[in-house]
C-alpha atoms as a PDB file:
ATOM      1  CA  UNK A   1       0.000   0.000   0.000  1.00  0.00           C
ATOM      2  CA  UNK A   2       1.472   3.820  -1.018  1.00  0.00           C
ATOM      3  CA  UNK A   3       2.468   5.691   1.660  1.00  0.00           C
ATOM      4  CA  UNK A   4       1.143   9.523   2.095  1.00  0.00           C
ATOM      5  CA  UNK A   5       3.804  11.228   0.548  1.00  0.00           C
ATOM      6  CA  UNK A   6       4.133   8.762  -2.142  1.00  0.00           C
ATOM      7  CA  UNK A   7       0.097   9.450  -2.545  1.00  0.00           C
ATOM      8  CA  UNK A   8       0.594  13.179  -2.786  1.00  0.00           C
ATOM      9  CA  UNK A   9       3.716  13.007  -4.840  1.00  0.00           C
ATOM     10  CA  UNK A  10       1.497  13.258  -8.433  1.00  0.00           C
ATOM     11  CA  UNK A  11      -0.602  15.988  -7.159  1.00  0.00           C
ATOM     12  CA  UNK A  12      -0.192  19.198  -9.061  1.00  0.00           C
ATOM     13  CA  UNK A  13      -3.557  21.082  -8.115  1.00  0.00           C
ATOM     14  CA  UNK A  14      -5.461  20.413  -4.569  1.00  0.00           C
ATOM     15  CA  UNK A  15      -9.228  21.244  -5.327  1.00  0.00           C
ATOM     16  CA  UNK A  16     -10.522  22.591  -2.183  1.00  0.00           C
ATOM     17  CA  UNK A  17     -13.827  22.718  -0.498  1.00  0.00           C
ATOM     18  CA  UNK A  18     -14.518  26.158   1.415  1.00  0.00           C
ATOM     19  CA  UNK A  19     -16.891  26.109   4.160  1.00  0.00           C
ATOM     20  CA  UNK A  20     -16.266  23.002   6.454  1.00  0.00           C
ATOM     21  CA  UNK A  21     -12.816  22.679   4.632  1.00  0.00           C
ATOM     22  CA  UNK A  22     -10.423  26.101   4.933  1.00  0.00           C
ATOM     23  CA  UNK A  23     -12.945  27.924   6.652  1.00  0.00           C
ATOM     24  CA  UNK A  24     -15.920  27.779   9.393  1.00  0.00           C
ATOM     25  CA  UNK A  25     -18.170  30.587   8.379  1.00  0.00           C
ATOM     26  CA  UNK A  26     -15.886  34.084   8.632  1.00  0.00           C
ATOM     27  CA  UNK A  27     -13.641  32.254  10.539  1.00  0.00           C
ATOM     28  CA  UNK A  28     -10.463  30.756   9.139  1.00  0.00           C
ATOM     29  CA  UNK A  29      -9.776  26.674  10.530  1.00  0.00           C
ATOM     30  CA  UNK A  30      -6.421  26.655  11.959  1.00  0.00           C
ATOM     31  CA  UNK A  31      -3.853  26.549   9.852  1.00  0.00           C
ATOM     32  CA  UNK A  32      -5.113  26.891   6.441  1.00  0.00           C
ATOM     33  CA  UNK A  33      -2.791  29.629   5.587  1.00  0.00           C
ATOM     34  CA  UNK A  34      -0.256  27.480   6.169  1.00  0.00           C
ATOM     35  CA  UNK A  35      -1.210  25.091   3.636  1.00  0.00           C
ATOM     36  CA  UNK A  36      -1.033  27.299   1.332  1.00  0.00           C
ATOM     37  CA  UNK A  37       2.460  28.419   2.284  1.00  0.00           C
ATOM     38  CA  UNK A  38       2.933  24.468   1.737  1.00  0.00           C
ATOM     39  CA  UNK A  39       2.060  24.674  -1.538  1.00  0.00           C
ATOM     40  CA  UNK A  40       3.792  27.838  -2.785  1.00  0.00           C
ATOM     41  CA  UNK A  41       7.145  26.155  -1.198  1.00  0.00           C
ATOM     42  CA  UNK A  42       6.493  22.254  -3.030  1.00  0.00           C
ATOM     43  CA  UNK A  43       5.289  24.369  -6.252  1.00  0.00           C
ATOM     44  CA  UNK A  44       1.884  23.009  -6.108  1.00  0.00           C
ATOM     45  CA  UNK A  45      -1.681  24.977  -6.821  1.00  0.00           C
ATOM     46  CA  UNK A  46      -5.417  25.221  -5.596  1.00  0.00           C
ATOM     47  CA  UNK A  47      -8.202  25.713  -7.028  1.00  0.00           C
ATOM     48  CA  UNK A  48     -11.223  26.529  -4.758  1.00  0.00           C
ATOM     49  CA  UNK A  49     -13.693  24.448  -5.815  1.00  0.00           C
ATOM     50  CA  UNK A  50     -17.350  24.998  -3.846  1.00  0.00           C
ATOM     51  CA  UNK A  51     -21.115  23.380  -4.235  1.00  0.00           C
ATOM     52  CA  UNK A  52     -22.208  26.645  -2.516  1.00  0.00           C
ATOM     53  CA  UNK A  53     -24.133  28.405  -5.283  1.00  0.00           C
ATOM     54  CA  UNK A  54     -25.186  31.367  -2.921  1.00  0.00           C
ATOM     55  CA  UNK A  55     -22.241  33.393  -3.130  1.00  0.00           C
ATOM     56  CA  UNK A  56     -20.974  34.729  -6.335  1.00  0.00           C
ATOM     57  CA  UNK A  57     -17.067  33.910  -7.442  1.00  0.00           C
ATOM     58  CA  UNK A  58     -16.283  37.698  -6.653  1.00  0.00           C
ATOM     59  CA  UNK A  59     -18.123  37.059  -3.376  1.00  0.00           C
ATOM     60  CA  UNK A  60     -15.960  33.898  -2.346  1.00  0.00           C
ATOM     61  CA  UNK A  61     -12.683  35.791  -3.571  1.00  0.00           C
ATOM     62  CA  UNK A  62     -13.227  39.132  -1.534  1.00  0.00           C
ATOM     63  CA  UNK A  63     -13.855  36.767   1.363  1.00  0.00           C
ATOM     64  CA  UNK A  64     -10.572  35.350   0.675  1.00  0.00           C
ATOM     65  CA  UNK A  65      -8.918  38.250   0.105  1.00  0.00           C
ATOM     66  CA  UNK A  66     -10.390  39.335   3.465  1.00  0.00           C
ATOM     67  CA  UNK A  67      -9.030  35.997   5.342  1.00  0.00           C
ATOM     68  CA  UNK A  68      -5.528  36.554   4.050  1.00  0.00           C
ATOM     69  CA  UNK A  69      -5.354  34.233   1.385  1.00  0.00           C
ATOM     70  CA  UNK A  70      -2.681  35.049  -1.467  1.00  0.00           C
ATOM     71  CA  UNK A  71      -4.061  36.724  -4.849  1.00  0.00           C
ATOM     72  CA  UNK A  72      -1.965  33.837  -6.603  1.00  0.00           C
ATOM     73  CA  UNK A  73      -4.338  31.136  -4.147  1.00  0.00           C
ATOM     74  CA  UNK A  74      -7.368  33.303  -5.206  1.00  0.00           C
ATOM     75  CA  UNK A  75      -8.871  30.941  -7.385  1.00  0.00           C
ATOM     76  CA  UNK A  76     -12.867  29.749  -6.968  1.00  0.00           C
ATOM     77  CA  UNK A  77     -15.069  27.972  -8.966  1.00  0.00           C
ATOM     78  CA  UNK A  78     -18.732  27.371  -8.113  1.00  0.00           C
ATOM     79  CA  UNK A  79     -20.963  24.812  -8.567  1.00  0.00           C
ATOM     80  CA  UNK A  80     -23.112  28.430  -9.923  1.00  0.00           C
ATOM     81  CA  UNK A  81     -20.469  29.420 -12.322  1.00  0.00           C
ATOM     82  CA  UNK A  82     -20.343  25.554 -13.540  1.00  0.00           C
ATOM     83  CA  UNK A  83     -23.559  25.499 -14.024  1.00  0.00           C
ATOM     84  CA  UNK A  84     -23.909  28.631 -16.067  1.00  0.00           C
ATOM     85  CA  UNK A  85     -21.418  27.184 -18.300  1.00  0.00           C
ATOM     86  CA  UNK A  86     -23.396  24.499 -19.117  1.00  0.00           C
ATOM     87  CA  UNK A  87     -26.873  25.873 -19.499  1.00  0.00           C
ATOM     88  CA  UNK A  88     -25.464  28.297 -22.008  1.00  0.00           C
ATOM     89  CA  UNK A  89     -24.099  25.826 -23.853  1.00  0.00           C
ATOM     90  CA  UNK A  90     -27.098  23.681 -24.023  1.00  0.00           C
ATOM     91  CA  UNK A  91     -29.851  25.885 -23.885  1.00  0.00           C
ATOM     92  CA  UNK A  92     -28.529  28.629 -26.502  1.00  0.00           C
ATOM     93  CA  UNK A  93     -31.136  31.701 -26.836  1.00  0.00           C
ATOM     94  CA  UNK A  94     -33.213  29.406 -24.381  1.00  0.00           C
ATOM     95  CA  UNK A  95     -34.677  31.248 -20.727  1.00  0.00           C
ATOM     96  CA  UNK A  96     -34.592  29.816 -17.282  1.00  0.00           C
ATOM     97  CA  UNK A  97     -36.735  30.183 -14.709  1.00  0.00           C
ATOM     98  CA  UNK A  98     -34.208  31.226 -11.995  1.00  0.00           C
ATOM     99  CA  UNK A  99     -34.299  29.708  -8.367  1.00  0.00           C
ATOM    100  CA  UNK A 100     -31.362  32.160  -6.968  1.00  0.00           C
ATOM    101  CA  UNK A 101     -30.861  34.919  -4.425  1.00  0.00           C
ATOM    102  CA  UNK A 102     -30.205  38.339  -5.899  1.00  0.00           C
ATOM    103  CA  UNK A 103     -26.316  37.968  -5.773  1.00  0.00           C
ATOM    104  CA  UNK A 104     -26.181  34.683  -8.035  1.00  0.00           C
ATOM    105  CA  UNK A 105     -29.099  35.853 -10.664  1.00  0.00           C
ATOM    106  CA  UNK A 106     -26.794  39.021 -11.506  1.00  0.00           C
ATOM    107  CA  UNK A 107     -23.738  36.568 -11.678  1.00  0.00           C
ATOM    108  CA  UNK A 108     -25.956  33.872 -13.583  1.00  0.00           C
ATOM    109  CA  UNK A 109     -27.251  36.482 -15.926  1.00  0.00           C
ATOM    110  CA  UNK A 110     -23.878  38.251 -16.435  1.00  0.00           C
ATOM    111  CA  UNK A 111     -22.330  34.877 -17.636  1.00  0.00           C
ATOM    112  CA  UNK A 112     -24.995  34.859 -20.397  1.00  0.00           C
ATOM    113  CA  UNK A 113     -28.178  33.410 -18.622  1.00  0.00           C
ATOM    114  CA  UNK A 114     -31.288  34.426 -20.045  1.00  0.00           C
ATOM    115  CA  UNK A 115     -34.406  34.625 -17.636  1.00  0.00           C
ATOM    116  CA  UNK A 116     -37.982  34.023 -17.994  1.00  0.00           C
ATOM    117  CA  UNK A 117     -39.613  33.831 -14.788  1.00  0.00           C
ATOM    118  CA  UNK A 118     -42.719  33.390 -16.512  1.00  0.00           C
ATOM    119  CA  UNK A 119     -42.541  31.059 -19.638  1.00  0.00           C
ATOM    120  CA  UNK A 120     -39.492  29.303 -19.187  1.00  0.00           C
ATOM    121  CA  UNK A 121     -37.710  26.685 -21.176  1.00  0.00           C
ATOM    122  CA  UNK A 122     -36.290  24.934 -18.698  1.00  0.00           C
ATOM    123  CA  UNK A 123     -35.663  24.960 -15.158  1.00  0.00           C
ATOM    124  CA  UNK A 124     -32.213  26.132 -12.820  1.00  0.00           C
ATOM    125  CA  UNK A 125     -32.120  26.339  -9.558  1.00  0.00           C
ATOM    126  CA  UNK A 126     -29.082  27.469  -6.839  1.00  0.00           C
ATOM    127  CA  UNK A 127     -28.810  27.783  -3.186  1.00  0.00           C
ATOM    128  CA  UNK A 128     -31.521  30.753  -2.525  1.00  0.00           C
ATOM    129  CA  UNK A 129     -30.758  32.320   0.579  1.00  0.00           C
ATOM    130  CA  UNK A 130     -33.637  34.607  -0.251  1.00  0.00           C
ATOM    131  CA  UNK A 131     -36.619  31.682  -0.554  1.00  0.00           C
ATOM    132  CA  UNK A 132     -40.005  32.429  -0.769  1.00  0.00           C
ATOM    133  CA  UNK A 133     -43.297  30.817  -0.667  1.00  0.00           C
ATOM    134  CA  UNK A 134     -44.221  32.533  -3.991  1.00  0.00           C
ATOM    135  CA  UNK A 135     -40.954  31.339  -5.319  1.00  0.00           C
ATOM    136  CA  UNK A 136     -41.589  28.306  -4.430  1.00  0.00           C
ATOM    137  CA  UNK A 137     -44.866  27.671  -5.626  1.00  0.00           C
ATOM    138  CA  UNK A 138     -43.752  28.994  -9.261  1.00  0.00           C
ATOM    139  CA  UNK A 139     -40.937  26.478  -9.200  1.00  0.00           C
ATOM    140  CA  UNK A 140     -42.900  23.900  -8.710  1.00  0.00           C
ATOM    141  CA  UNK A 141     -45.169  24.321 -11.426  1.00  0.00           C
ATOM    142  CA  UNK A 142     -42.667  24.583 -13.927  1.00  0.00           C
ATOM    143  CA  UNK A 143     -41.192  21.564 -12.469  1.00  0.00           C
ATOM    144  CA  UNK A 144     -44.225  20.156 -12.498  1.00  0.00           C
ATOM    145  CA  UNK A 145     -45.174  20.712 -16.305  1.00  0.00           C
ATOM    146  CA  UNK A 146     -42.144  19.026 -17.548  1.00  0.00           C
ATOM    147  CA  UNK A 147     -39.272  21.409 -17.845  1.00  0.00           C
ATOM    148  CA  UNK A 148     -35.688  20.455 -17.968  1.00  0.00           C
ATOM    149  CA  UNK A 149     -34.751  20.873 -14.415  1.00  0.00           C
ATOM    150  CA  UNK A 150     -31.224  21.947 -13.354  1.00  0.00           C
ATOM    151  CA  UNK A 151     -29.694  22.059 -10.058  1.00  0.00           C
ATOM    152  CA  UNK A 152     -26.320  23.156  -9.195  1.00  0.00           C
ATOM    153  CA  UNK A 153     -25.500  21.036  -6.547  1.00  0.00           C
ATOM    154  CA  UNK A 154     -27.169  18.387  -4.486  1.00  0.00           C
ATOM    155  CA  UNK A 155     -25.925  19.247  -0.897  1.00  0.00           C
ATOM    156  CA  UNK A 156     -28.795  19.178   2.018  1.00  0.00           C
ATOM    157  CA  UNK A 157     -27.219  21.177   4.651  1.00  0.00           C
ATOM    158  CA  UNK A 158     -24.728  24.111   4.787  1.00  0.00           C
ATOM    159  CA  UNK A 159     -22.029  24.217   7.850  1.00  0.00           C
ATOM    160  CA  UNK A 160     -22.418  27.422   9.756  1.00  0.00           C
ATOM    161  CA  UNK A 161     -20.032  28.200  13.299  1.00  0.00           C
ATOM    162  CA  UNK A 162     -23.506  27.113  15.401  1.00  0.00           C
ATOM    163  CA  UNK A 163     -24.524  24.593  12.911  1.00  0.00           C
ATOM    164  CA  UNK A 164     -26.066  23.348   9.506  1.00  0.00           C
ATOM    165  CA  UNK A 165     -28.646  25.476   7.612  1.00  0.00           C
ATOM    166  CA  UNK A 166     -30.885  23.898   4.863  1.00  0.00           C
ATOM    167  CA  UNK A 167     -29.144  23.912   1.543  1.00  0.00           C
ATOM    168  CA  UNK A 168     -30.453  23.018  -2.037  1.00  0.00           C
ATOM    169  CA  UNK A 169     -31.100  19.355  -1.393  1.00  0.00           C
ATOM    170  CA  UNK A 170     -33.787  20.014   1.077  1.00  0.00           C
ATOM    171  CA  UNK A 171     -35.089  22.489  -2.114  1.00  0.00           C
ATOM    172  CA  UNK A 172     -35.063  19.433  -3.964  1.00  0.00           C
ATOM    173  CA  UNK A 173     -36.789  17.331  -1.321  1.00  0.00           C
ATOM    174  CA  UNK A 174     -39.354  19.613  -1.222  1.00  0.00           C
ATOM    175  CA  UNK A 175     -39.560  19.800  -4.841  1.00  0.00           C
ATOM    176  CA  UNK A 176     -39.857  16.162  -5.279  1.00  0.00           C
ATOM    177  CA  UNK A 177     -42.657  16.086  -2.544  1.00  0.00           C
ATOM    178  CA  UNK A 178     -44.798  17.873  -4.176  1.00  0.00           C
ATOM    179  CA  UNK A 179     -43.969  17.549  -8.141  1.00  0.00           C
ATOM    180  CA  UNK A 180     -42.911  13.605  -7.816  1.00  0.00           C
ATOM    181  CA  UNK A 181     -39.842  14.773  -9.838  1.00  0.00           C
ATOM    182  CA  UNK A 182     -35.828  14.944  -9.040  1.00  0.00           C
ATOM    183  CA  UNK A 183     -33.517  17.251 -11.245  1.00  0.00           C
ATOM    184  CA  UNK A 184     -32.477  15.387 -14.315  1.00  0.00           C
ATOM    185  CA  UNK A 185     -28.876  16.774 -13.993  1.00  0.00           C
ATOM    186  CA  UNK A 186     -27.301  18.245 -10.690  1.00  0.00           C
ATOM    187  CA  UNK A 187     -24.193  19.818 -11.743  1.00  0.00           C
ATOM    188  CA  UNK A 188     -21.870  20.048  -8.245  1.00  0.00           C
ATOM    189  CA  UNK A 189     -20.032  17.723  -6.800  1.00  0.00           C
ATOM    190  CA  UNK A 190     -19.768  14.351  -6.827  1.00  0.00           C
ATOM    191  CA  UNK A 191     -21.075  14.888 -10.544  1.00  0.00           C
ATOM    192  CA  UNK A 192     -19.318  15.136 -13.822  1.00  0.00           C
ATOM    193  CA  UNK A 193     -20.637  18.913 -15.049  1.00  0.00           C
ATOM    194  CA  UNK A 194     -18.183  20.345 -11.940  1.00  0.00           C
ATOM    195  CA  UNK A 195     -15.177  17.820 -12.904  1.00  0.00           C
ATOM    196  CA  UNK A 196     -15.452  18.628 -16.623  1.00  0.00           C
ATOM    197  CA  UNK A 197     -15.342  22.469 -15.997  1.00  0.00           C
ATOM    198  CA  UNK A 198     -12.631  21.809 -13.386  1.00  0.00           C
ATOM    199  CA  UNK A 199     -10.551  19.717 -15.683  1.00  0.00           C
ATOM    200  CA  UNK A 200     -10.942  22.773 -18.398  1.00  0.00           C
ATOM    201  CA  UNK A 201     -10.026  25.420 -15.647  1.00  0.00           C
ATOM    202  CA  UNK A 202      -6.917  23.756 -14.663  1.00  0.00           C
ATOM    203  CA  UNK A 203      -5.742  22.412 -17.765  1.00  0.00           C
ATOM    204  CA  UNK A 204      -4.481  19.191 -15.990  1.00  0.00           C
ATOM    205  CA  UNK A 205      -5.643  15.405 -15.990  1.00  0.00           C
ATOM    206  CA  UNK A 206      -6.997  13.841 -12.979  1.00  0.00           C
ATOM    207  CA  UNK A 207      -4.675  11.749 -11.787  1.00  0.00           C
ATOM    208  CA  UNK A 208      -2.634  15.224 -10.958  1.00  0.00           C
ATOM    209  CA  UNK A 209      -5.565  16.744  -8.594  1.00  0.00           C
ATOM    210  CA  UNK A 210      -6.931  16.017  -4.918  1.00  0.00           C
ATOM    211  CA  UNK A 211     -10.159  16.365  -4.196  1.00  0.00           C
ATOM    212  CA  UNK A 212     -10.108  17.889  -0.341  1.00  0.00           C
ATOM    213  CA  UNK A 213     -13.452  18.113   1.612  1.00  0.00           C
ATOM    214  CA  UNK A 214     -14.992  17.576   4.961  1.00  0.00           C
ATOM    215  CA  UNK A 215     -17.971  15.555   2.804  1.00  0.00           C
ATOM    216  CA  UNK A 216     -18.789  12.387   2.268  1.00  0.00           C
ATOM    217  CA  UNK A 217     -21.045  12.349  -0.143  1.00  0.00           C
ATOM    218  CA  UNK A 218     -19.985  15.400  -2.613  1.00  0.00           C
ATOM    219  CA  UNK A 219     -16.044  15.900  -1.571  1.00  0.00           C
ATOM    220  CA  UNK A 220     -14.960  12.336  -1.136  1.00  0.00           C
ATOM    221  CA  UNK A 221     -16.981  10.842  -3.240  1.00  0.00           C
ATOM    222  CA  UNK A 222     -15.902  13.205  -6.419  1.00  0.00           C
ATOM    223  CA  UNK A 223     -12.193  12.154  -5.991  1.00  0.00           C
ATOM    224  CA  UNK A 224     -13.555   8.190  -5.728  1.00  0.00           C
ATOM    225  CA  UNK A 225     -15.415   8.319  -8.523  1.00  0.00           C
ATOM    226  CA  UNK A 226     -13.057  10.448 -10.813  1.00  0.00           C
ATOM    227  CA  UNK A 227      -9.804   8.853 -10.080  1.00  0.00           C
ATOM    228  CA  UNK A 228      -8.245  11.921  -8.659  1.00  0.00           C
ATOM    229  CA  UNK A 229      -6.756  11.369  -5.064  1.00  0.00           C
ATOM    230  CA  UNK A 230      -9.389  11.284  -2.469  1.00  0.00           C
ATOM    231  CA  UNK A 231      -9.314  13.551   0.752  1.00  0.00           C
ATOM    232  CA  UNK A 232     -11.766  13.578   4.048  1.00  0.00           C
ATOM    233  CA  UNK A 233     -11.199  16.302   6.478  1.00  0.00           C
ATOM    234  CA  UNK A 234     -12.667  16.225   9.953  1.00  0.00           C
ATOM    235  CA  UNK A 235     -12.972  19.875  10.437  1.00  0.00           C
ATOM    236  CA  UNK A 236     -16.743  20.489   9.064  1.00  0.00           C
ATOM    237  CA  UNK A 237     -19.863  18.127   8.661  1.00  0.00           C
ATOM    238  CA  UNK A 238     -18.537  14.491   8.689  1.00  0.00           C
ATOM    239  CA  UNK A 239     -18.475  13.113  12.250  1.00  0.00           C
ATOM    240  CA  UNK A 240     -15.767   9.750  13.190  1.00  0.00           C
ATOM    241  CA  UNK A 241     -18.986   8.097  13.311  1.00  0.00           C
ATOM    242  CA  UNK A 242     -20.421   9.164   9.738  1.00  0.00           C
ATOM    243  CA  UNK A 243     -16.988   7.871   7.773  1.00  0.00           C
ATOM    244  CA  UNK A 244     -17.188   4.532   9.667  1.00  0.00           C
ATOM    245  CA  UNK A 245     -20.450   3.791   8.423  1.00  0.00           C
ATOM    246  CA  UNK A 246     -19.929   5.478   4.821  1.00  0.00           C
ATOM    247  CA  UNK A 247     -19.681   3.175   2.023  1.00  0.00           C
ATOM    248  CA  UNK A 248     -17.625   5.852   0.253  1.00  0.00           C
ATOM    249  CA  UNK A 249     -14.278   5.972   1.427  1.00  0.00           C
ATOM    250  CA  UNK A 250     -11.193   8.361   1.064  1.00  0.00           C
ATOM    251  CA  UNK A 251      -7.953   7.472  -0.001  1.00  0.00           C
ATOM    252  CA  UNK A 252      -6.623   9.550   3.051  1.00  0.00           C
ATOM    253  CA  UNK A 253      -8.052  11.383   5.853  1.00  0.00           C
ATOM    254  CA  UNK A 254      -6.709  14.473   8.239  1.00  0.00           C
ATOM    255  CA  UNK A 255      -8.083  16.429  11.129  1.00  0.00           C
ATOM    256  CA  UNK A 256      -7.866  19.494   9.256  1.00  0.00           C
ATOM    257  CA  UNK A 257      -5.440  20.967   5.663  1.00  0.00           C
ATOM    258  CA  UNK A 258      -2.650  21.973   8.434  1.00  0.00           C
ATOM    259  CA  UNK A 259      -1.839  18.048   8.741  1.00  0.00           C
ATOM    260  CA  UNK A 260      -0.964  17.263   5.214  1.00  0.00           C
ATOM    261  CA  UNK A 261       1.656  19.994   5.350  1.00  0.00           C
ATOM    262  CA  UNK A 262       4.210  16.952   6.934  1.00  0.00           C
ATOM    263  CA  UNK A 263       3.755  15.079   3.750  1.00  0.00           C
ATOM    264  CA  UNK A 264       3.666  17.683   0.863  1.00  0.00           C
END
């Protein structure tokens, strides 16, 4: 069986999860900066890579910027901004009925989404931090009459410092309730539409990027199923408990980034 280092030793680019990962909230996990140091010294590179489609790529990046991150480190890409890319590639001169808070529609729209609240062709919805009732209603009935339906990402909960908060999967399971229908793509991690526009972004092949997350289910499970190296860190949702009982499993696992600095 490969050692750690001899694990790490092809990885050019360490795709890293935000919240639950190198952060809590506003508040940096210990030693994250440091891994980045890491890097810069072994001449590797990150690319932030988030299902959190509530927060615009110039959002995430001030944030960084704020947190002390190097501009060269500075590099996000959203399960939002992935799925932009794709609708407007398959749905040319097509509109969307837009599930999204008022930060993502002007990013959405700015990367060439067309909107149509009201006679849609098809169906996309993010993480809307701004839900409504009325909102929710509409999306449903679009859902309902057949639409193509689009989600960015399939997570249920978001970490917060106190705690989770209901993400777009709970959308979704609401969604379902009532229409009888699930998406028929979800674009985020552990799916293909996020790896494709990663593997674009960074101009490298898979077996040269880590996948580093503290889930299961999307993080983990993107690096099994890809063939990229596979990396489970304690410091967010998954509990001891949770990864003993998971039937995906990581190639390595660490308390928090700060630990894999020893074998970089």
């Amino acid at each position: 069986m490969m050692d750690i280092r001899e694990q790490l030793s092809k990885v050019r680019c360490f795709l890293l999860d935000m919240d639950g990962t190198f952060y809590l909230g506003d508040n940096l996990i210990e030693g994250s900066l440091d891994f980045l140091d890491a890097l810069e010294r072994t001449g590797r590179k990150c690319l932030f890579l988030t299902n959190n489609s509530s927060k615009s790529g110039t959002v995430y990046e001030a944030k960084l910027a704020r947190m002390g991150v190097p501009e060269k480190f500075r590099k996000v890409l959203t399960s939002g901004q992935a799925a932009a890319n794709y609708v407007t590639h398959k749905y040319p001169g097509k509109k969307a009925f837009l599930l999204a808070n008022e930060v993502m529609t002007k990013e959405f729209i700015e990367m060439g989404v067309e909107v149509d609240q009201e006679n849609p062709d098809y169906v996309l919805i993010a993480f809307d931090t701004e839900l409504d009732y009325k909102k929710m209603c509409m999306l449903c009935d679009h859902v309902r009459n057949g639409l193509p339906y689009i989600a960015t990402h399939p997570d249920y909960n978001c970490p917060t410092e106190t705690g989770f908060i209901p993400d777009i999967g709970a959308t979704i399971a609401y969604v379902k309730a009532s229409t009888g229908r699930e998406p028929d793509l979800v674009i985020g991690k552990p799916n293909s539409g996020i790896v494709e526009e990663t593997l674009r972004v960074t101009g490298l092949k898979k077996e040269e990027l880590a996948m580093v997350g503290d889930r299961l289910y999307t993080d983990v499970a993107t690096g099994v199923n890809f063939g990229m190296v596979s990396i489970l860190v304690m410091s967010g949702e998954t509990t001891a408990e949770m990864a003993a009982e998971s039937s995906v499993k990581p190639a390595l696992t660490f308390g928090k980034l700060a630990d894999m600095i020893p074998y970089l």
